[in-house]
Protein backbone atom coordinates (compact mmCIF):
# COMPACT_ATOMS: atom_id res chain seq x y z
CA UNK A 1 66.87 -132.83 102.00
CA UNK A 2 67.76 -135.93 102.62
CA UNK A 3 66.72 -138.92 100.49
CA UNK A 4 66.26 -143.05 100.77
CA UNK A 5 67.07 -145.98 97.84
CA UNK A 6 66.45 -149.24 98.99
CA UNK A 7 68.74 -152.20 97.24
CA UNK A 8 68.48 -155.90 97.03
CA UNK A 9 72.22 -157.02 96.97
CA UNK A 10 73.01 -159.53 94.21
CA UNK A 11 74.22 -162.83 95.88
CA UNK A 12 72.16 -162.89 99.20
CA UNK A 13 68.94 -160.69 98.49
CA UNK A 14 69.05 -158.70 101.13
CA UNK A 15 67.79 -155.38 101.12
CA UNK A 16 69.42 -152.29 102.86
CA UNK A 17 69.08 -148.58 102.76
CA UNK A 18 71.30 -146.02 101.58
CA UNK A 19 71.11 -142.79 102.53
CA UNK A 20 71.62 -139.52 99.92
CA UNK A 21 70.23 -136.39 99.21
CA UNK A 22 67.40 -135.30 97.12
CA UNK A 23 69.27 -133.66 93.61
CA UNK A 24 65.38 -132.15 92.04
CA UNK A 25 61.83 -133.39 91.79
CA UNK A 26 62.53 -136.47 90.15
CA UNK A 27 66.43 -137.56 91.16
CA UNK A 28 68.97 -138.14 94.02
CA UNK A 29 72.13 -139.35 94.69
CA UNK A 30 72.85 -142.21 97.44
CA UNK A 31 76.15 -143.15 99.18
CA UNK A 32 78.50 -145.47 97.68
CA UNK A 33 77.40 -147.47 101.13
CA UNK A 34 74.92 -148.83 102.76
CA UNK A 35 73.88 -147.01 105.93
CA UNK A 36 75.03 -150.20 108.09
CA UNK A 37 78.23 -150.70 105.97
CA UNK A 38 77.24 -153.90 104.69
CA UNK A 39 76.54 -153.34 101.45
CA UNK A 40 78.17 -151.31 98.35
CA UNK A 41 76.72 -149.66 95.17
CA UNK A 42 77.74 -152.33 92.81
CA UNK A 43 76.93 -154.96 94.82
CA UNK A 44 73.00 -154.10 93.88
CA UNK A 45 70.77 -156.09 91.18
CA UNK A 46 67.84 -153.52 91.84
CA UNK A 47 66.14 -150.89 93.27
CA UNK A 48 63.09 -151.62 95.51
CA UNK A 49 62.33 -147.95 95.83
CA UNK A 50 64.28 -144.74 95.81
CA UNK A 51 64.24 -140.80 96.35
CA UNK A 52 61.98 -141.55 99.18
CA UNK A 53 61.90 -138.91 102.56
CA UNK A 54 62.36 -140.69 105.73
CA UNK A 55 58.71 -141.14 106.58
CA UNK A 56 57.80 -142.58 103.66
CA UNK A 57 61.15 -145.10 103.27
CA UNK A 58 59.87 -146.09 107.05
CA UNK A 59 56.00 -146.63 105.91
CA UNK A 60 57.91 -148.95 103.12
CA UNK A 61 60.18 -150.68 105.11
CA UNK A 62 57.27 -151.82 107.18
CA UNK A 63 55.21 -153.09 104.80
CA UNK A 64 57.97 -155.35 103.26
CA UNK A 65 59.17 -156.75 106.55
CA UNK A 66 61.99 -158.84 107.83
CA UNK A 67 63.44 -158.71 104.45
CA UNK A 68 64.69 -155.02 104.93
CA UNK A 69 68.60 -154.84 107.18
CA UNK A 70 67.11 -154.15 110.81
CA UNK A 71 70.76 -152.40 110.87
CA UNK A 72 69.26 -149.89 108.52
CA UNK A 73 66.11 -149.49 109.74
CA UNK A 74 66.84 -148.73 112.64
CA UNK A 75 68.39 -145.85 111.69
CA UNK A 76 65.12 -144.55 110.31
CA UNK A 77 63.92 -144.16 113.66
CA UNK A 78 67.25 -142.37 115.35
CA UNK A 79 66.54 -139.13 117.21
CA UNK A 80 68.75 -136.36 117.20
């Protein structure tokens, strides 16, 4: 299943999703990059949330706003 971390990069503060896959009930792995491309792994200071399904990482993004890439949000709301 797949899984959602959110990151706040170090320099700017921006925030963008990566995408992974849930690993058990408590862990999961995320790409090495951000689902727009704009971000890597080491370029994070912290996570604002993580292991989240992509319901909930929507619900999230919502509530924290403008702050969150609009890149990756949008891709919370793709249909296949």
């Amino acid at each position: 299943m797949k899984a959602y971390t959110l990151k706040k990069k170090k320099d700017t503060g921006e925030l963008h999703l990566f995408e992974g896959e849930k690993l058990d009930a408590t862990r999961c792995s995320s790409n090495d990059i951000s689902i727009c491309g704009k971000m890597k792994k080491p370029e994070s200071i912290e996570n604002v949330f993580q292991c989240l399904d992509d319901a909930s990482a929507r619900k999230k993004c919502a509530e924290i706003g403008r702050k969150v890439c609009g890149i990756c949000v949008s891709h919370l709301y793709t249909t296949y």
